[in-house]
Every structure is written in C-alpha cells, then in structure tokens.
Protein backbone atom coordinates (compact mmCIF):
# COMPACT_ATOMS: atom_id res chain seq x y z
CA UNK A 1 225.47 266.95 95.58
CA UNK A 2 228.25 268.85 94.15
CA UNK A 3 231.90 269.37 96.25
CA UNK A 4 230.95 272.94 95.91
CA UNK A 5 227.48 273.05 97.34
CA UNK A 6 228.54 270.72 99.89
CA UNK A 7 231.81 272.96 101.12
CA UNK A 8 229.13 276.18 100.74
CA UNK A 9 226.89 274.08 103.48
CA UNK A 10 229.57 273.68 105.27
CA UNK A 11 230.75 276.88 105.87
CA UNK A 12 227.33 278.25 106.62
CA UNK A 13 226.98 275.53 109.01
CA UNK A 14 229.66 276.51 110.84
CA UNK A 15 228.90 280.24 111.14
CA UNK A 16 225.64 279.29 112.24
CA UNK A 17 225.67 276.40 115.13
CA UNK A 18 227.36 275.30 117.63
CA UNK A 19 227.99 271.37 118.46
CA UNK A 20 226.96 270.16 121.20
CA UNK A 21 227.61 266.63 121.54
CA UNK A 22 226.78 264.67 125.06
CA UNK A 23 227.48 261.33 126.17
CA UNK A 24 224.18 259.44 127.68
CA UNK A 25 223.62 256.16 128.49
CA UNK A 26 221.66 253.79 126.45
CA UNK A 27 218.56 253.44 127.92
CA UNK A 28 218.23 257.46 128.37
CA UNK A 29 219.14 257.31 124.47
CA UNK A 30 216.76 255.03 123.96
CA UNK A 31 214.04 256.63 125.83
CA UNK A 32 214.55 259.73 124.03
CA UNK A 33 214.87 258.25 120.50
CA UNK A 34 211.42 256.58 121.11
CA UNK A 35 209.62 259.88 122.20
CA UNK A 36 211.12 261.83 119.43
CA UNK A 37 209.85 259.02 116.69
CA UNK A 38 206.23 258.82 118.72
CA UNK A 39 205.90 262.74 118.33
CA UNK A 40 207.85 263.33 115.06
CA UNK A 41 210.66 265.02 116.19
CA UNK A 42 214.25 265.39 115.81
CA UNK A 43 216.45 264.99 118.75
CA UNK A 44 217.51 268.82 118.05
CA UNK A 45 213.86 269.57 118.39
CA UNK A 46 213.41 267.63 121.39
CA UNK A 47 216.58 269.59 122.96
CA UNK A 48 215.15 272.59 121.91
CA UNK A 49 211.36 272.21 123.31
CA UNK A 50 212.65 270.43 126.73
CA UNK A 51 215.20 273.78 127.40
CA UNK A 52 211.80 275.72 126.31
CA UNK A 53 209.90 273.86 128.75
CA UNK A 54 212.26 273.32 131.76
CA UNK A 55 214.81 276.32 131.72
CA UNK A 56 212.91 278.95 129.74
CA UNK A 57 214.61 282.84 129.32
CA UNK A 58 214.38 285.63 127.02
CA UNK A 59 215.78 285.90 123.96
CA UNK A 60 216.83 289.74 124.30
CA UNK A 61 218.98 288.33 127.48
CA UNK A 62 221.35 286.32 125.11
C-alpha cells in the first residue's frame, strides 16, 4: 500500500472514529477474545452488540 493511500486512510479514519482504548485484566481479555473467535466477531463488534444489548438508546437522541 502506497504512502498516499495509507495517509488518505488515515485522515478518513480520523474524521470518522473515536478511540477508545480500556485497560482490562487478562482473564476478562481472554474471555472476550474467546467469545469473539467462537462467534466470528471482532472485539469492535462485540463492543458494539453488548452496548446494543445492555444499554440500548435511540439513534435520533445522539
């Protein structure tokens, strides 16, 4: 991948999401890692689908 395309990715990137970094400890880490490979998920997915599941709100409130 070209300097280019990657600096272009970057900027979109960083228009578009936020970080959101956590500290956990390992066996949470673990626990999560393992349900996200048994259901084929990313851990961004898994974030997404457990605030989805457990804190749900509308989208015209943001």
């Amino acid at each position: 991948m070209g300097a280019t395309s990657t600096a272009s990715k970057n900027k979109y990137n960083k228009k578009a999401y936020e970080n959101f970094n956590v500290r956990i400890k390992p066996e949470l880490f673990a626990r999560i890692d393992a349900y996200c490979k048994e259901n084929n998920l990313s851990r961004s997915q898994f974030l997404q689908k457990s605030i989805d599941t457990f804190a749900p709100f509308h989208k015209e409130d943001i």
